[in-house]
Protein backbone atom coordinates (compact mmCIF):
# COMPACT_ATOMS: atom_id res chain seq x y z
CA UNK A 1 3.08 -24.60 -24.87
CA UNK A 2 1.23 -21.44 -26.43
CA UNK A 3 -1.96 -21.96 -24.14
CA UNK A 4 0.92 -22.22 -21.42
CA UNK A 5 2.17 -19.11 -22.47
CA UNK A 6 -1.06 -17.44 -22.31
CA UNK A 7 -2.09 -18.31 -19.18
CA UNK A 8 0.55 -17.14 -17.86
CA UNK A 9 0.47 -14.24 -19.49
CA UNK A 10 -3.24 -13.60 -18.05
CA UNK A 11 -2.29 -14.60 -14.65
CA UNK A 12 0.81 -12.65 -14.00
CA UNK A 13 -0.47 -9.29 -14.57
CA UNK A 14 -3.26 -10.22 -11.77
CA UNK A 15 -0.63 -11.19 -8.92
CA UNK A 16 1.41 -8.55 -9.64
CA UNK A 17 -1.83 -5.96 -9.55
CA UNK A 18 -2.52 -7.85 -6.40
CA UNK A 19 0.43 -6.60 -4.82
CA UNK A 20 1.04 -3.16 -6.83
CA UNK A 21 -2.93 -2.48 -5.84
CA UNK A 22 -2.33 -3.32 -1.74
CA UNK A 23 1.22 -1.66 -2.01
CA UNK A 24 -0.41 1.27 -3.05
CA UNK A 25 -2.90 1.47 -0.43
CA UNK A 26 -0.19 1.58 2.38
CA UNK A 27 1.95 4.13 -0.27
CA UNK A 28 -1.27 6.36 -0.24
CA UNK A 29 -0.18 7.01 3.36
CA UNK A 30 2.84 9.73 2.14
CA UNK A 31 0.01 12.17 1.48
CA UNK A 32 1.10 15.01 3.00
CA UNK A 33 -2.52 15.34 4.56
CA UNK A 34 -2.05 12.38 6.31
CA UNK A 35 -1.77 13.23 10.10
CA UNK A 36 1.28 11.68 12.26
CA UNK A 37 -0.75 9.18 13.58
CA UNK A 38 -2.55 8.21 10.50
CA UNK A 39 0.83 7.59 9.16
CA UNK A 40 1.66 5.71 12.25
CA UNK A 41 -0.87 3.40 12.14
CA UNK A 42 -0.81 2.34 8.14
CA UNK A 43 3.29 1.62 9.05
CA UNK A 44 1.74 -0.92 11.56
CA UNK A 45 -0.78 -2.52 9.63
CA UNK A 46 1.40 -2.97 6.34
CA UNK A 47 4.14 -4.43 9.38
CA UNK A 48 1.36 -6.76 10.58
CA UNK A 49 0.36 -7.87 7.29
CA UNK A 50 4.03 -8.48 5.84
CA UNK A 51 4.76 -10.45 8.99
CA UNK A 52 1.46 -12.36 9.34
CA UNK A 53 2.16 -13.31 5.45
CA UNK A 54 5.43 -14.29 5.49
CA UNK A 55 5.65 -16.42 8.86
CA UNK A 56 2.17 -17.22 9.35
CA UNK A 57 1.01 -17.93 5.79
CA UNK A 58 4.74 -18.94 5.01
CA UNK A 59 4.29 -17.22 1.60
CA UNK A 60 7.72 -15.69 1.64
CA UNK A 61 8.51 -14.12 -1.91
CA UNK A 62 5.12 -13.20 -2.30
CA UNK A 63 5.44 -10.83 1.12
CA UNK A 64 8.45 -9.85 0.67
CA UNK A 65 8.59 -8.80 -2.99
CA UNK A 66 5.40 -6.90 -1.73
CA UNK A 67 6.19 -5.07 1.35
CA UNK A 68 10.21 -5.12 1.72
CA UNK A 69 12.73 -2.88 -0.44
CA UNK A 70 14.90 -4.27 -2.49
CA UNK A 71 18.03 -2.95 -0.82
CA UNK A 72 16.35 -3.62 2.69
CA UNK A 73 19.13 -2.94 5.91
CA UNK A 74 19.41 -6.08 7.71
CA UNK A 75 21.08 -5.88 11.44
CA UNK A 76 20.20 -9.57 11.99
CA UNK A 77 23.55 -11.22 11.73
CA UNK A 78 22.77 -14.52 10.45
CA UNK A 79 21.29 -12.64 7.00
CA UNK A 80 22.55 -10.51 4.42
CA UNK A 81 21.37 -7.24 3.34
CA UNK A 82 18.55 -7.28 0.95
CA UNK A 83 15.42 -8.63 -0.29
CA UNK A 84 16.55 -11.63 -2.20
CA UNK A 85 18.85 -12.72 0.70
CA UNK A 86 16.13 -12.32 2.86
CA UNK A 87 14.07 -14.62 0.89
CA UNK A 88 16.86 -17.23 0.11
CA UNK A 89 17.25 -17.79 3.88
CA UNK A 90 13.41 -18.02 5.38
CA UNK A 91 12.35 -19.69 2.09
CA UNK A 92 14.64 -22.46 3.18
CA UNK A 93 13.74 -22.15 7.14
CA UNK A 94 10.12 -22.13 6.86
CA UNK A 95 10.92 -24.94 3.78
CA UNK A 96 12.70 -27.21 6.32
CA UNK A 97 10.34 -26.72 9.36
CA UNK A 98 7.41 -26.89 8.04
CA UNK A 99 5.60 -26.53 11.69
CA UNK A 100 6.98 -23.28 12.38
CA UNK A 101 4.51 -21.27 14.33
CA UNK A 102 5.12 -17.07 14.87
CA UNK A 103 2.12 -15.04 16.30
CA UNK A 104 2.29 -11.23 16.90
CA UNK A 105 1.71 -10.56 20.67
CA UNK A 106 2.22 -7.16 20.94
CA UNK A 107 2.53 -4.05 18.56
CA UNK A 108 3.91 -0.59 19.38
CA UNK A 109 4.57 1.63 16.48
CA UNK A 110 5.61 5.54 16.41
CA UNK A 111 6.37 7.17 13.44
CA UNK A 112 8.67 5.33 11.36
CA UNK A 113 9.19 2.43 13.44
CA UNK A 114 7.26 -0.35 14.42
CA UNK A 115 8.22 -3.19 16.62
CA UNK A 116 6.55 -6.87 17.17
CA UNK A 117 7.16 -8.73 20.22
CA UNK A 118 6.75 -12.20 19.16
CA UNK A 119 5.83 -15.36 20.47
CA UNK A 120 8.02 -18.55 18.21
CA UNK A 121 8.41 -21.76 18.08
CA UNK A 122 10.37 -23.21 14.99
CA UNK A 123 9.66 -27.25 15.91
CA UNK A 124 9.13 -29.51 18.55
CA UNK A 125 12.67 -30.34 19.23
CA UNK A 126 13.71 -26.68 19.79
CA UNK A 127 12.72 -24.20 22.90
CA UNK A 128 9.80 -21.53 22.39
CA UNK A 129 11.50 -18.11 21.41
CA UNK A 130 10.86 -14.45 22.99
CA UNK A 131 11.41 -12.67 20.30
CA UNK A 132 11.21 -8.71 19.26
CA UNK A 133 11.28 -7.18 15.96
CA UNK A 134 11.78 -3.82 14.97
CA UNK A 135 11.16 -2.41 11.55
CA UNK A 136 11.67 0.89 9.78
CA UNK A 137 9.10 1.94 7.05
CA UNK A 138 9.86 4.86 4.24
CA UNK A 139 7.54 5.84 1.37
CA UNK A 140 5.08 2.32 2.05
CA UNK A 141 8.16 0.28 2.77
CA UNK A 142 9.71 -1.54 4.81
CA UNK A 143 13.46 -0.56 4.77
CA UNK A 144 15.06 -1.91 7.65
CA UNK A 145 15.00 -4.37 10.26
CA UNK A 146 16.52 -4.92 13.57
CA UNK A 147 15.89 -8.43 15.99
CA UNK A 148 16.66 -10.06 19.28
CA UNK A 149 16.10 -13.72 19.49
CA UNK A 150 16.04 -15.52 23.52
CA UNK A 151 15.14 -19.17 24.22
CA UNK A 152 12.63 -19.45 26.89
CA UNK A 153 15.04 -20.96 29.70
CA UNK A 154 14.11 -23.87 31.67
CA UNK A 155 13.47 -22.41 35.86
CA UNK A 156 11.50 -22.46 38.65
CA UNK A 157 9.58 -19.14 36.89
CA UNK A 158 9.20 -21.04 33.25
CA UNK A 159 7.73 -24.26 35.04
CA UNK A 160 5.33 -22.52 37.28
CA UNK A 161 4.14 -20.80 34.12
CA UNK A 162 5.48 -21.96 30.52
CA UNK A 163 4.27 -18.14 29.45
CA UNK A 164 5.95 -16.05 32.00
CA UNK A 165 7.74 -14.24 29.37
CA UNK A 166 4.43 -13.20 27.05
CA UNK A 167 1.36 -13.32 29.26
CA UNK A 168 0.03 -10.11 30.47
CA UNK A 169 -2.61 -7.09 29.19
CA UNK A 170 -1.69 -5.69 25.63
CA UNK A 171 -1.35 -1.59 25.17
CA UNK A 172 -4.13 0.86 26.25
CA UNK A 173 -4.40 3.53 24.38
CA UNK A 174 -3.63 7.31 25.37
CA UNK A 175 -3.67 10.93 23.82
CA UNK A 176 -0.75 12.04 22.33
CA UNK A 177 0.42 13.85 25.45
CA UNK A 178 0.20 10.93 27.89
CA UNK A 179 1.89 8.60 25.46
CA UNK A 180 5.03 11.42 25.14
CA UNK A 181 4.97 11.55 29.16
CA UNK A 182 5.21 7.77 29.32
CA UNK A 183 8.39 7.72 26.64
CA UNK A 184 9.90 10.31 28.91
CA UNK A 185 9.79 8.51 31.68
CA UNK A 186 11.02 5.14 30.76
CA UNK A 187 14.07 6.86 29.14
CA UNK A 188 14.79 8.73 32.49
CA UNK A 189 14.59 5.38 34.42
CA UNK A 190 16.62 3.52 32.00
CA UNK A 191 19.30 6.08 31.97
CA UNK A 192 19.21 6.55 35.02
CA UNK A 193 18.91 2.74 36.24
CA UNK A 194 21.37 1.39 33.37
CA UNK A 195 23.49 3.61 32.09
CA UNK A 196 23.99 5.65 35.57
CA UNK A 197 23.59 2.60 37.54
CA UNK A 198 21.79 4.52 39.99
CA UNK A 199 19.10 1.72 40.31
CA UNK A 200 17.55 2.42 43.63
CA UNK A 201 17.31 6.16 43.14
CA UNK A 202 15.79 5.40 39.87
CA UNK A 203 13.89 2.55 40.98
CA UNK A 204 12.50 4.69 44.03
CA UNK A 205 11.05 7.22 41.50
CA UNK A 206 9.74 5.25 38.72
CA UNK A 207 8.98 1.81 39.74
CA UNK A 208 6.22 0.78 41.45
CA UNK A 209 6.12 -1.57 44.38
CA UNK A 210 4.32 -4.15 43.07
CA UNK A 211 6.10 -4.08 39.51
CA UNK A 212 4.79 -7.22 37.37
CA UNK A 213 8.35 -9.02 36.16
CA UNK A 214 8.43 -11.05 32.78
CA UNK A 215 11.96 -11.84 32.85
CA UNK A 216 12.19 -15.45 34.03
CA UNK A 217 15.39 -14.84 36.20
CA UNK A 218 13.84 -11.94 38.51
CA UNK A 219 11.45 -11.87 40.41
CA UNK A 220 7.93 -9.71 40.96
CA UNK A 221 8.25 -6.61 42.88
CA UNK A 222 10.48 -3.26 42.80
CA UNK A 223 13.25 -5.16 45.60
CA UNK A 224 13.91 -8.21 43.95
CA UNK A 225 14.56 -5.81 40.55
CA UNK A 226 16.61 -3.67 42.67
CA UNK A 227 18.73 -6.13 44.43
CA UNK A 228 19.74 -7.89 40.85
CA UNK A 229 21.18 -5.10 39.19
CA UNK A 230 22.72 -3.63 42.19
CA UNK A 231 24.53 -6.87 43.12
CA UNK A 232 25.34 -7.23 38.64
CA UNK A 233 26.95 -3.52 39.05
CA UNK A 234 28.64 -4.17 41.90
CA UNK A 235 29.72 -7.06 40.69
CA UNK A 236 30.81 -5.45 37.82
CA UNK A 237 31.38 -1.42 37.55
CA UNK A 238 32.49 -1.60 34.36
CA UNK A 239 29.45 -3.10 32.83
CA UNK A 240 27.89 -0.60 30.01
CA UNK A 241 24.10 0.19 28.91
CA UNK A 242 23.44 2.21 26.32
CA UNK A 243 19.88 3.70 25.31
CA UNK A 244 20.05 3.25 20.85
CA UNK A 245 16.17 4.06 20.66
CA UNK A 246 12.98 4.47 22.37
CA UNK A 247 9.32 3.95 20.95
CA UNK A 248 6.10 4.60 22.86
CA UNK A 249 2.94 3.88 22.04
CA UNK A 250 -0.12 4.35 24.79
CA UNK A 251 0.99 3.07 27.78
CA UNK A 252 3.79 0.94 26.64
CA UNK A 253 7.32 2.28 25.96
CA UNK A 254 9.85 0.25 24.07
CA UNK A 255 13.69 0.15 24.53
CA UNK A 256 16.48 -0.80 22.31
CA UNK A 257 19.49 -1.54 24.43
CA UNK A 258 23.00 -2.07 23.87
CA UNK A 259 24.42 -3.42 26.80
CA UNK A 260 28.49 -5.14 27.42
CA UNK A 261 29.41 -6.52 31.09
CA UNK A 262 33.08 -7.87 31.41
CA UNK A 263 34.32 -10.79 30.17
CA UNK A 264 31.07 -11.99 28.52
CA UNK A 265 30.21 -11.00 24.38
CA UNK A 266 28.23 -7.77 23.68
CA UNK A 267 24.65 -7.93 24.15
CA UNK A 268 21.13 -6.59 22.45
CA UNK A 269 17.99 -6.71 24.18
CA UNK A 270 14.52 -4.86 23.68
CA UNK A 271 12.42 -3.98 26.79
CA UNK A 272 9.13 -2.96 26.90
CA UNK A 273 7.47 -1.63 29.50
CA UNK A 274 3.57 -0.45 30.36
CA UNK A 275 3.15 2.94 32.67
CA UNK A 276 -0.22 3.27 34.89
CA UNK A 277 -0.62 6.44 36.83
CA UNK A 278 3.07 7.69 36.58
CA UNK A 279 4.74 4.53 37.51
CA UNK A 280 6.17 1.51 35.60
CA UNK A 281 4.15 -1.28 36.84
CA UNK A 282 5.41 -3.62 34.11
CA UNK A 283 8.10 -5.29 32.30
CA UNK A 284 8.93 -7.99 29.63
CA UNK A 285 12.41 -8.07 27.35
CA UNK A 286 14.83 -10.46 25.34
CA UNK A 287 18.24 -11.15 25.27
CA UNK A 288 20.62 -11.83 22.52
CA UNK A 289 24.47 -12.10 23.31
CA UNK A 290 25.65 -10.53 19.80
CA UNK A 291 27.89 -13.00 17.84
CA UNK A 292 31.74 -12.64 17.15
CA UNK A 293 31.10 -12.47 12.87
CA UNK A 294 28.55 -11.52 11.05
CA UNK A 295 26.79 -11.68 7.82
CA UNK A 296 25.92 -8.37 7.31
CA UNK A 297 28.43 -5.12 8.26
CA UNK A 298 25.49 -3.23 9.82
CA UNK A 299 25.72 -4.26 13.74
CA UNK A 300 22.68 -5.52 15.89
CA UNK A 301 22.19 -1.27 16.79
């Protein structure tokens, strides 16, 4: 029992400098020296690192006791505020599928905020998941999380080409000025196209012709984009988008949406979408219809 003792005595201190020493590193990015995009990008490497560690390495506590706060805001509704709830639940997922596989397609990050669009696959008896994951870092942290969660459907589009919904080039990178022009315009279209429903004056302006379409239930090209959401809002006039927050990063620009048509449950769905030469040429997003109860009191937004 006493050489147990002082093992463990030995080895504790060294796991917990382990994680004091690489929180550190990402906490040495407050210094006020630090420029806005050396800031930026130590928020998306401690991000990639927490995530890569807890769903790829499936070493949960260790991750999580590292990287997330202790009070960390949870809008997923299937999981409490906090770290330890946090743990409690994907300790137990990852636990009972043991296969679980998670890999990082895409990163866009802007100041505080940094969002993963994720390929998934929990086993072999469930779908593959489009997934999107947005995080909020303070003071080498990670303090908050938001998520949308969408099955891969079974179509014409999915059995042509299982990956419809992740293939594509990843994010070119741009000077600060480009990247700002890009955010711009993806909010004007998405105001404009959503939440004015003007979608072919908007559509005209900022999409191009030959617009690339990763959502399996439209098709390529500026028309058959057009001609769904004008025949949804005719449909339904009543049907509401609402812009909650934009991130741009190079030539991608990311958009949290709130979105309710009649009759059917509230919705959240991120969007990202890649700009070349003053157009949007590109577009991938997920779906999550946002359940009646939830665990936590913070909403999907």
């Amino acid at each position: 029992m006493k050489k147990l003792f002082i093992l463990t005595t030995l080895l504790l201190p060294l796991a917990l400098s382990a994680c004091n020493d690489d929180s550190k590193a990402q906490q040495g990015s407050q210094n006020s020296s630090d420029t806005q995009q050396q800031q930026t990008e130590r928020n998306k490497s401690l991000v990639t690192s927490y995530y890569e560690g807890v769903f790829k390495d499936k070493k949960v506590r260790e991750f999580s006791e590292c990287y997330i706060a202790e009070n960390y805001i949870q809008h997923n509704p299937y999981v409490a505020d906090g770290r330890q709830p946090f743990i409690d639940f994907f300790e137990k997922r990852l636990a009972d599928n043991p296969e679980a596989q998670y890999n990082i397609l895409r990163t866009i990050a802007e100041d505080d905020l940094v969002l993963l669009q994720v390929k998934g696959k929990l086993n072999a008896e469930t779908p593959t998941n489009a997934g999107f994951d947005l995080y909020r870092v303070e003071n080498g942290i990670i303090v908050e999380h938001w998520d949308v969660n969408q099955p891969v459907p079974e179509n014409d589009r999915t059995k042509a080409n299982p990956d419809v919904m992740f293939d594509g080039p990843n994010k070119t990178n741009l000077s600060p000025a480009e990247t700002a022009a890009n955010k711009q315009l993806v909010t004007a279209f998405v105001k404009g196209a959503f939440e004015q429903h003007q979608v072919r004056e908007f559509s005209d302006r900022y999409l191009a012709d030959h617009y690339i379409q990763h959502n399996p239930w439209i098709g390529d090209g500026k028309e058959p984009f057009v001609s769904f959401f004008e025949q949804l809002f005719q449909n339904d006039p009543a049907a509401q988008y609402e812009v909650k927050r934009v991130i741009a990063e190079g030539d991608l620009v990311a958009v949290h949406l709130r979105s309710k048509q009649s009759n059917k449950p509230e919705n959240a769905g991120f969007d990202i979408f890649r700009v070349e030469n003053g157009k949007i040429v590109e577009h991938w997003d997920a779906n999550q219809s946002v359940p009646e109860n939830s665990t936590n009191s913070n909403t999907m937004f």
